[in-house]
N, C-alpha and C. Protein backbone atom coordinates (compact mmCIF):
# COMPACT_ATOMS: atom_id res chain seq x y z
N UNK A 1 14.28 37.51 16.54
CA UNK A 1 13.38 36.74 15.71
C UNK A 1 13.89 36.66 14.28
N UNK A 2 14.07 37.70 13.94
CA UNK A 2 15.07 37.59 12.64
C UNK A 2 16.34 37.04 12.16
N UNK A 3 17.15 36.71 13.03
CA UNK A 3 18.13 35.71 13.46
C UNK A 3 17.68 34.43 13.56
N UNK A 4 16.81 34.25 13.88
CA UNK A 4 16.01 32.75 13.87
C UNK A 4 15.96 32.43 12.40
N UNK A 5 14.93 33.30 12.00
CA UNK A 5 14.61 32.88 10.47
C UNK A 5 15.64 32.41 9.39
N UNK A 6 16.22 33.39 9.74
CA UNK A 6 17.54 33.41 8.72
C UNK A 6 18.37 32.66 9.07
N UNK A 7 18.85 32.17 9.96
CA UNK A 7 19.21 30.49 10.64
C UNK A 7 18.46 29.65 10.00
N UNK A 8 17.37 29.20 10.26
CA UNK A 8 16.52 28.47 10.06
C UNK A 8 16.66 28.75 8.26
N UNK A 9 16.71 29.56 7.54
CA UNK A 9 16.52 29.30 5.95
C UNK A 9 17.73 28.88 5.67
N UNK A 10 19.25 29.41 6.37
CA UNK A 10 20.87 28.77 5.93
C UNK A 10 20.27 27.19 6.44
N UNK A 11 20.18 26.99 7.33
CA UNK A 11 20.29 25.46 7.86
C UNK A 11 19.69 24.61 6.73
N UNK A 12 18.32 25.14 6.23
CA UNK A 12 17.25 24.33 5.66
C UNK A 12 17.37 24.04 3.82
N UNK A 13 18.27 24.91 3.73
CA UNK A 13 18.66 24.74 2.09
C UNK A 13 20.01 24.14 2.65
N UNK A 14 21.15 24.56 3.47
CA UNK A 14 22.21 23.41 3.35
C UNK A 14 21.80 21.84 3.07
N UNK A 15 20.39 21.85 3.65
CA UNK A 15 20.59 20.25 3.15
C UNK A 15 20.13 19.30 2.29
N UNK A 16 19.61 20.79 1.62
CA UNK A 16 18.93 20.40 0.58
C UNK A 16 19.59 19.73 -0.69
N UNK A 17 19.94 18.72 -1.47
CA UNK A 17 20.59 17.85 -2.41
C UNK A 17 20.46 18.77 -3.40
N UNK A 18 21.37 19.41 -4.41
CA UNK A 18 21.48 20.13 -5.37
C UNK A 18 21.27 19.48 -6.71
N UNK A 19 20.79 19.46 -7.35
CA UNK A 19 20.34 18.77 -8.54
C UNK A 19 21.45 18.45 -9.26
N UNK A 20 21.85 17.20 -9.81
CA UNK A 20 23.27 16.96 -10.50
C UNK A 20 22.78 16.79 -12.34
N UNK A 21 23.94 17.64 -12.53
CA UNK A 21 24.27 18.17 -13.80
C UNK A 21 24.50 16.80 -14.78
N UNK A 22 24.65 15.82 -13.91
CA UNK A 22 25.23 14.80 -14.66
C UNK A 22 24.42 13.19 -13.69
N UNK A 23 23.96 12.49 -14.19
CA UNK A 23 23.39 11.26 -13.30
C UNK A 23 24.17 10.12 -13.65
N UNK A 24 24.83 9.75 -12.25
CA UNK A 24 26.12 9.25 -12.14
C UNK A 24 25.39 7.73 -12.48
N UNK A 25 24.20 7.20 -12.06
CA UNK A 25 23.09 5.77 -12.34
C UNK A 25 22.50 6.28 -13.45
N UNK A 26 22.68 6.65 -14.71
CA UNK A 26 22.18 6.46 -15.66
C UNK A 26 22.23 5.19 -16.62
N UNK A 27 23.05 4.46 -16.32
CA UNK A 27 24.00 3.49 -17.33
C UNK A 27 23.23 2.22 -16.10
N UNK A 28 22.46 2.34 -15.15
CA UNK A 28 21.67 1.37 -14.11
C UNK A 28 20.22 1.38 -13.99
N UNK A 29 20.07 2.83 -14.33
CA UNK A 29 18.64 3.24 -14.16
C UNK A 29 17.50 2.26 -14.09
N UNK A 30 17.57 1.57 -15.36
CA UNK A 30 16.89 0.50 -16.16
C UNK A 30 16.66 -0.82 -15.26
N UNK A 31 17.71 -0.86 -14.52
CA UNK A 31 17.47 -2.09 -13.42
C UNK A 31 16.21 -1.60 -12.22
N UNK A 32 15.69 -0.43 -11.73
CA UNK A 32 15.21 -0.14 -10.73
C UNK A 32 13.76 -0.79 -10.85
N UNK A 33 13.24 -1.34 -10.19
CA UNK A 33 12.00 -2.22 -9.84
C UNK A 33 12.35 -3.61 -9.72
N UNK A 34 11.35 -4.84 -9.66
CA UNK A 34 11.27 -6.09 -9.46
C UNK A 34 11.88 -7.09 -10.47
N UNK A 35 12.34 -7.74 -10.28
CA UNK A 35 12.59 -8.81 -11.64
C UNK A 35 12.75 -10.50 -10.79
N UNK A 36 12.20 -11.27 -11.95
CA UNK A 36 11.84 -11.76 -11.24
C UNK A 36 12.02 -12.97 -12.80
N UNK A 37 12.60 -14.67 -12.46
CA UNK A 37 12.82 -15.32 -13.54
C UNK A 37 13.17 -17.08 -12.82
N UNK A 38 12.99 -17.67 -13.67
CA UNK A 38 13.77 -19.35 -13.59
C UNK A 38 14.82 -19.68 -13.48
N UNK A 39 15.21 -20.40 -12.58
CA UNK A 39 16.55 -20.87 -13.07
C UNK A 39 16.85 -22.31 -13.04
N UNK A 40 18.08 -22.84 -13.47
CA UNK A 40 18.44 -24.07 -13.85
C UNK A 40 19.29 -24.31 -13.85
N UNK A 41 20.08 -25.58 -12.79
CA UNK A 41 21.22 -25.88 -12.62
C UNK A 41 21.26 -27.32 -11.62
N UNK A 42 22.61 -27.45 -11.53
CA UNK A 42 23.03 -28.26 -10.48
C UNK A 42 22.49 -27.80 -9.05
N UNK A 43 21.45 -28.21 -8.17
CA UNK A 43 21.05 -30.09 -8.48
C UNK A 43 19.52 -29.72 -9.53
N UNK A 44 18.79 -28.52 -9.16
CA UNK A 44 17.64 -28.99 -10.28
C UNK A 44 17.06 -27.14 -10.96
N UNK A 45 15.78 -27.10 -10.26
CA UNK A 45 15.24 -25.83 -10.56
C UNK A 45 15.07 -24.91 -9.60
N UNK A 46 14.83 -23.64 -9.72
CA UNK A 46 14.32 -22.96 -8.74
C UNK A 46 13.92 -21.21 -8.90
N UNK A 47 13.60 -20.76 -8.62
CA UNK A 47 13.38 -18.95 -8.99
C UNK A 47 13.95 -18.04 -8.03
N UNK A 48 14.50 -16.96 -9.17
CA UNK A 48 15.71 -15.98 -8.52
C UNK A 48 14.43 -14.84 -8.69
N UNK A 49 14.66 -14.13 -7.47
CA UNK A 49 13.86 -12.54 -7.38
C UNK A 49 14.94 -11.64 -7.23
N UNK A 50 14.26 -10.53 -7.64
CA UNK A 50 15.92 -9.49 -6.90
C UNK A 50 14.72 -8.23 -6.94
N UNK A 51 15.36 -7.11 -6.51
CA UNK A 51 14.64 -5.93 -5.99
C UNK A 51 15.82 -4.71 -6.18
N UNK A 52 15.84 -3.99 -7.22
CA UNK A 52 16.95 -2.77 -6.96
C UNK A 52 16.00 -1.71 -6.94
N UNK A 53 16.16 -0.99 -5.88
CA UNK A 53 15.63 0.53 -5.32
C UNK A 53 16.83 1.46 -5.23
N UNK A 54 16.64 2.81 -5.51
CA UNK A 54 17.48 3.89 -4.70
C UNK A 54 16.45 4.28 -4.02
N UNK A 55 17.95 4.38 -2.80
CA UNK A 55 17.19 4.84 -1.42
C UNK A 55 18.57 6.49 -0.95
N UNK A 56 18.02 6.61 0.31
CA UNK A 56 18.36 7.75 0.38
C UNK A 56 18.57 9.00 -0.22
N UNK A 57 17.57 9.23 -0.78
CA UNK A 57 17.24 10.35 -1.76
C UNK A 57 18.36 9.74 -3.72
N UNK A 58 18.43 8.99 -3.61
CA UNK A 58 18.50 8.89 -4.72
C UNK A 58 19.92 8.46 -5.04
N UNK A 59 20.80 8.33 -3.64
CA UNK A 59 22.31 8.27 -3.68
C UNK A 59 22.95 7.12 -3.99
N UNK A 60 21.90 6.17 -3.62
CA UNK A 60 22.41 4.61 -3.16
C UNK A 60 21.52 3.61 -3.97
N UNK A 61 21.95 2.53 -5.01
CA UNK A 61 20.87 1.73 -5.36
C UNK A 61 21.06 0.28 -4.35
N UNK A 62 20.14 -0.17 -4.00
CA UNK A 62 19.78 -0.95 -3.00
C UNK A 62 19.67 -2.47 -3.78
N UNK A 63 20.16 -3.59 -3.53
CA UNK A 63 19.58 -4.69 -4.30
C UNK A 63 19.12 -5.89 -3.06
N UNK A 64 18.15 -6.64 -3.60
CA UNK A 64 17.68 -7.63 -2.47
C UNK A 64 18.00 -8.45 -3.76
N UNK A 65 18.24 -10.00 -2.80
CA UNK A 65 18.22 -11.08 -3.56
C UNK A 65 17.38 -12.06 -2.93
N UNK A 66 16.62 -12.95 -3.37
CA UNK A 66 16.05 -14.24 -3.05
C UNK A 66 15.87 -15.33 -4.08
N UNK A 67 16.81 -16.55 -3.82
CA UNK A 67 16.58 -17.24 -4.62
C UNK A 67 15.92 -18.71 -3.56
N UNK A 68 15.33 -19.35 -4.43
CA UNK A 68 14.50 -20.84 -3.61
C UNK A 68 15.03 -21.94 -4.98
């Protein structure tokens, strides 16, 4: 039973993400949420959306685009 546990606590902090000393998306940060604006061009008008999230605990920033 004690072999369990102590398995079970190595396993459960290995995967735990270690807090970084340094935030590699700091210089992006500012983009994370909705934005959302006009645009104008050849042939006329229309509106651009976009969406940047980090996902996977914080590793990856995510962008959606939709323009009409």
């Amino acid at each position: 039973m004690l072999y369990a546990c102590v398995l079970a606590a190595v396993l459960t902090t290995s995967f735990v993400q270690a807090p970084s000393a340094e935030d590699r998306f700091a210089a992006v940060r500012f983009l994370e949420g909705r934005w959302k604006g006009m645009a104008t061009g050849e042939p006329g008008r229309g509106v651009s959306e976009r969406e940047y999230r980090f996902e996977m605990k914080g590793r990856y920033l995510s962008v959606k685009n939709k323009s009409t």
